[in-house]
Protein backbone atom coordinates (compact mmCIF):
# COMPACT_ATOMS: atom_id res chain seq x y z
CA UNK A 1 0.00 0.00 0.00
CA UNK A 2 1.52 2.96 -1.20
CA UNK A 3 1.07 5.94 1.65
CA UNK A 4 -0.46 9.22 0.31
CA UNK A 5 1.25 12.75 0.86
CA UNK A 6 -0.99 14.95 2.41
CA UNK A 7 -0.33 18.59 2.07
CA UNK A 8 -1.22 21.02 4.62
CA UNK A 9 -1.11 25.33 4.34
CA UNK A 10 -3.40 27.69 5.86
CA UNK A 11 -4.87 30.62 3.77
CA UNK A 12 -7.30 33.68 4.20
CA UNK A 13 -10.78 33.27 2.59
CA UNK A 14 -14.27 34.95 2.88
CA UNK A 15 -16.51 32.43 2.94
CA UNK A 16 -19.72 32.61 1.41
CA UNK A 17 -22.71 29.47 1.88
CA UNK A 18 -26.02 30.19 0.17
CA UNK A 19 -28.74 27.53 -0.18
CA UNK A 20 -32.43 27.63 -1.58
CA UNK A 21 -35.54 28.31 0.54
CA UNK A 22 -38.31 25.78 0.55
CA UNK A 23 -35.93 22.90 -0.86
CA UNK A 24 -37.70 20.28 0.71
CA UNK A 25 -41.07 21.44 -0.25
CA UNK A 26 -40.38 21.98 -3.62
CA UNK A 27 -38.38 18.48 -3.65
CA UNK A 28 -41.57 17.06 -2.33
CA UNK A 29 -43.98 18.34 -4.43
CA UNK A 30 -42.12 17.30 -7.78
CA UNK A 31 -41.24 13.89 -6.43
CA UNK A 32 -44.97 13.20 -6.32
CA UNK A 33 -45.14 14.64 -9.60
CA UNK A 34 -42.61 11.75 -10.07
CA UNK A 35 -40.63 14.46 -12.28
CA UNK A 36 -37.10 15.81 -10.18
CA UNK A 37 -35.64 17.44 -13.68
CA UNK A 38 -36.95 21.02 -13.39
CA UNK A 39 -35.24 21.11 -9.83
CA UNK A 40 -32.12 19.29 -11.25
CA UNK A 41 -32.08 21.54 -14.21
CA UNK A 42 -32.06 24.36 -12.60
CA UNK A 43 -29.03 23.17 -10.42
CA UNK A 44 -26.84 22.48 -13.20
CA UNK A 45 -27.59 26.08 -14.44
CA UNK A 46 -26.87 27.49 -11.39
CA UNK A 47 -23.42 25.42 -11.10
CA UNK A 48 -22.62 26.66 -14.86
CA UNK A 49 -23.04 30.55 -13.81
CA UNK A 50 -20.93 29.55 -11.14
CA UNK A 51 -18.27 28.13 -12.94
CA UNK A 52 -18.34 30.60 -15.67
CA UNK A 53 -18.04 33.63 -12.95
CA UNK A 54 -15.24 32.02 -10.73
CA UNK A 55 -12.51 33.53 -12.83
CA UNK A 56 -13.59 36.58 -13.26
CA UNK A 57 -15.11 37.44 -9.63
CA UNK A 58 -11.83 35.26 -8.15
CA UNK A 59 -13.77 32.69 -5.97
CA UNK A 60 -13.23 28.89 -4.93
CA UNK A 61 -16.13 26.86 -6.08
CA UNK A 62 -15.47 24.61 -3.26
CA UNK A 63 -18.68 22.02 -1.97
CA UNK A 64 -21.87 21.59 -2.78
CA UNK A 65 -23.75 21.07 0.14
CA UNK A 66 -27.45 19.71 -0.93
CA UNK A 67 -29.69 22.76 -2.10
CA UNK A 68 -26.34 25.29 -1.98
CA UNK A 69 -22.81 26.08 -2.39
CA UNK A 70 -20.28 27.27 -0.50
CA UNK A 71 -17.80 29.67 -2.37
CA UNK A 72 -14.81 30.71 -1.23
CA UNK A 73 -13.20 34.50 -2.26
CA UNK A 74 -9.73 36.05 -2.01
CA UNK A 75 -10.13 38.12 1.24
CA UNK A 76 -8.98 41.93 -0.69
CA UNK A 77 -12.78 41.28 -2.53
CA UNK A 78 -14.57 44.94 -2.28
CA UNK A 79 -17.78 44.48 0.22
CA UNK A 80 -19.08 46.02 -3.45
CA UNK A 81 -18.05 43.56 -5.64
CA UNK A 82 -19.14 40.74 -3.49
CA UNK A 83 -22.51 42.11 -2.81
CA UNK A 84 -22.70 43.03 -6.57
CA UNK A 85 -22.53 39.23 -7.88
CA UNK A 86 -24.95 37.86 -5.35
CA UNK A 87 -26.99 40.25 -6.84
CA UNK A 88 -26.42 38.68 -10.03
CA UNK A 89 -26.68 35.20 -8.54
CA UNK A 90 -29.80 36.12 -7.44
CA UNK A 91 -31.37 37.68 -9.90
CA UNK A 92 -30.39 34.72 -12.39
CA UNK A 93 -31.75 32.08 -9.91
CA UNK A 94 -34.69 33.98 -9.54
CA UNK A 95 -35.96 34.00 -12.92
CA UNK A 96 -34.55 30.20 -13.49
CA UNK A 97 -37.33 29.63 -10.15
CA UNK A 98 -40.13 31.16 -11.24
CA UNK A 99 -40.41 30.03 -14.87
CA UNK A 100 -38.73 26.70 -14.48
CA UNK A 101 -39.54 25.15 -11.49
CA UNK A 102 -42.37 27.21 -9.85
CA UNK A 103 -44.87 26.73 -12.70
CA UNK A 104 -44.60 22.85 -12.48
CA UNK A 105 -45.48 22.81 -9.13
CA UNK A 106 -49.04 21.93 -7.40
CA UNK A 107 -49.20 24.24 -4.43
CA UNK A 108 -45.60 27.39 -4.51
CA UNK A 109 -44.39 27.90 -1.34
CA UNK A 110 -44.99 31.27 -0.13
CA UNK A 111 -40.61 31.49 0.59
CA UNK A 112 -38.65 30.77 -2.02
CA UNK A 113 -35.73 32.25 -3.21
CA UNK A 114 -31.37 32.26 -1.51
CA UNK A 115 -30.10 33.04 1.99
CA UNK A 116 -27.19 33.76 2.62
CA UNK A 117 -24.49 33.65 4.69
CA UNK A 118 -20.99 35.32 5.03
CA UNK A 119 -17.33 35.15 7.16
CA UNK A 120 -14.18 35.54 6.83
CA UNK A 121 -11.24 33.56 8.62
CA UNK A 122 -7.99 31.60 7.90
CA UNK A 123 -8.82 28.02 6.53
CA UNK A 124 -6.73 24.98 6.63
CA UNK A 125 -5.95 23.50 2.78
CA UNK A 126 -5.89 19.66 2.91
CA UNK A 127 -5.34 17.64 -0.13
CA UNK A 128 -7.27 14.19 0.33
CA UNK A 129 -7.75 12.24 -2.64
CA UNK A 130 -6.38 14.70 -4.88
CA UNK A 131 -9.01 17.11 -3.90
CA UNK A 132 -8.40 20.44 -1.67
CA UNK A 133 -10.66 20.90 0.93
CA UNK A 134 -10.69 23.28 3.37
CA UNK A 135 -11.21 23.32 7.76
CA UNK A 136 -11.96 26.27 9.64
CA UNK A 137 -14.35 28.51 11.69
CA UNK A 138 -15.18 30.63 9.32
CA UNK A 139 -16.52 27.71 7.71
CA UNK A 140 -18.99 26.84 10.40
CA UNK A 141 -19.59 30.58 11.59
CA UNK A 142 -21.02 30.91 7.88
CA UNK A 143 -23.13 27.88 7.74
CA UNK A 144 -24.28 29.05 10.99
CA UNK A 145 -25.26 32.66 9.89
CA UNK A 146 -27.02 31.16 6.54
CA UNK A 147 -29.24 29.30 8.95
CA UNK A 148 -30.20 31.95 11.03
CA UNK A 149 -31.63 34.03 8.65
CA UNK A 150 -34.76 32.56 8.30
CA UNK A 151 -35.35 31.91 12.14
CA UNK A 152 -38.28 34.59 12.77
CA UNK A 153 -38.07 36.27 9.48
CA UNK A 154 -41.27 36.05 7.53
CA UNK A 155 -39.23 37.37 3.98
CA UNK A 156 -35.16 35.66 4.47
CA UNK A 157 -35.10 35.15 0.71
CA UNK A 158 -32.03 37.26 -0.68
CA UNK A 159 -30.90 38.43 2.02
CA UNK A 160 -27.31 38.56 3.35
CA UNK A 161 -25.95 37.59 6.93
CA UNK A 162 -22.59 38.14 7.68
CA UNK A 163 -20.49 38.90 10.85
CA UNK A 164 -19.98 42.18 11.84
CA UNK A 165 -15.84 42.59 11.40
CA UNK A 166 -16.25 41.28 7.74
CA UNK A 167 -18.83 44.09 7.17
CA UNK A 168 -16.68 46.80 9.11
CA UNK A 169 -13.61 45.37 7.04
CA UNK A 170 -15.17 46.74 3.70
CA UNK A 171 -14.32 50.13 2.64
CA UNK A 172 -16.79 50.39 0.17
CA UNK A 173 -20.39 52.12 1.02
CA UNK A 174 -23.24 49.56 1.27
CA UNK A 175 -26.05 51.95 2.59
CA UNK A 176 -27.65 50.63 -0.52
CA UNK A 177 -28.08 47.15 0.80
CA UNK A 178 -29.89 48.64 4.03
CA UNK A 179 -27.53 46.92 6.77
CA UNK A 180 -28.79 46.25 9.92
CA UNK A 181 -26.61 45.25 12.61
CA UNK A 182 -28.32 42.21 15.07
CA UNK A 183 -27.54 39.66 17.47
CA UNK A 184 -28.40 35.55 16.55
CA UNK A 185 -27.39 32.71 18.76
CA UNK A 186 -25.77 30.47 16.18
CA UNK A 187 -25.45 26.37 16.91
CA UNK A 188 -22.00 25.07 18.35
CA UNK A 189 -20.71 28.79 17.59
CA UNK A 190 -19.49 30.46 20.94
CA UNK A 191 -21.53 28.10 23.01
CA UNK A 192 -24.86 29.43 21.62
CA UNK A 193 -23.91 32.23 22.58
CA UNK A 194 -25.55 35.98 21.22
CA UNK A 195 -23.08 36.54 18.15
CA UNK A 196 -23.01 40.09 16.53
CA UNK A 197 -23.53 40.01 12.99
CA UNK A 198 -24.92 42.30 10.45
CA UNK A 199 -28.20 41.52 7.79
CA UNK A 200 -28.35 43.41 4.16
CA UNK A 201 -31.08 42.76 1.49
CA UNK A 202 -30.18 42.07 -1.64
CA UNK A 203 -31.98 44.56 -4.12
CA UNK A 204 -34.08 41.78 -5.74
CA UNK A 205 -38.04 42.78 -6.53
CA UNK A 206 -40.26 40.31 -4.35
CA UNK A 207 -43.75 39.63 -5.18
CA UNK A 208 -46.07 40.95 -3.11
């Protein structure tokens, strides 16, 4: 048995997890349909914008996770710039939703739409298997702050949660994105403990 060489090097990331509102629901509803391709179709769509933007925006297309991603961006990113292509993310996923996958659907859940997530943090690199992957709080802190979003919030779709240093850290003016600086006790982060993050909404039209 040959013994493989694992490499090991810590770098800086801001991590970004987003996922999609009413997954289950809308898995549900089309498995009884007994017709998953408008849900898997729009996945492979979403992973093509992805790929197609990750050298020009600069971010790690690192895991999907289920009913999400988690990306991972070169920590000099403008809060702008960031904030700019989930706007585009959203925007595109949006109108993939609603005329793809909404309209083949029995009963639309009244939530649908992305949450999101956001920290920043040094990562370990590991190479297993000949593919990186990546340990670190800001990993979990993100995941954490994704969740959260749609505890007690009646609208989370598009909308942004990220901790509060990575939104100080940005230079750039985000008044735009109507920030809004909260407290969320996130699982297995600081012992449950109130955490001080900060929410924006992504400018995306919502029906009313």
């Amino acid at each position: 048995m040959t013994s493989e060489k694992h490499e090991l090097k810590v770098t800086e990331k801001i991590v970004v997890k987003f996922d999609m509102c009413s997954s289950s629901t809308i898995i549900e509803d089309l498995t009884l349909r007994n017709d998953l391709k408008p849900l898997r179709n729009l996945l492979i769509r979403t992973k093509e914008f992805l790929v197609n933007e990750s050298s020009s925006t600069g971010f790690i297309l690192y895991k999907f996770v289920g009913d999400g991603w988690i990306l991972l961006f070169p920590p000099d990113i403008g809060g702008l710039e960031l904030l700019t292509f989930l706007t585009r993310l959203s925007k595109r996923f949006k109108m993939k939703m609603e005329k793809k996958v909404l309209t083949m659907l029995d009963d639309v859940p009244a939530i649908t739409g992305l949450t999101f997530g956001v920290d920043r943090g040094q990562l370990v690199k590991v190479v297993m298997d000949g593919r990186d992957e990546y340990l670190g709080r800001a990993l979990n802190v993100a995941c954490r702050l994704q969740e959260a979003i749609k505890k007690g919030d009646p609208a989370p779709q598009y909308k942004v949660l990220m901790s509060r240093p990575v939104f100080h850290g940005f230079s750039d003016d985000l008044s735009n994105y109507k920030p809004e600086e909260s407290t969320k006790s996130l699982r297995n982060i600081k012992g449950g403990s109130s955490f001080r993050c900060v929410q924006l909404c992504l400018p995306i039209k919502r029906k009313r």
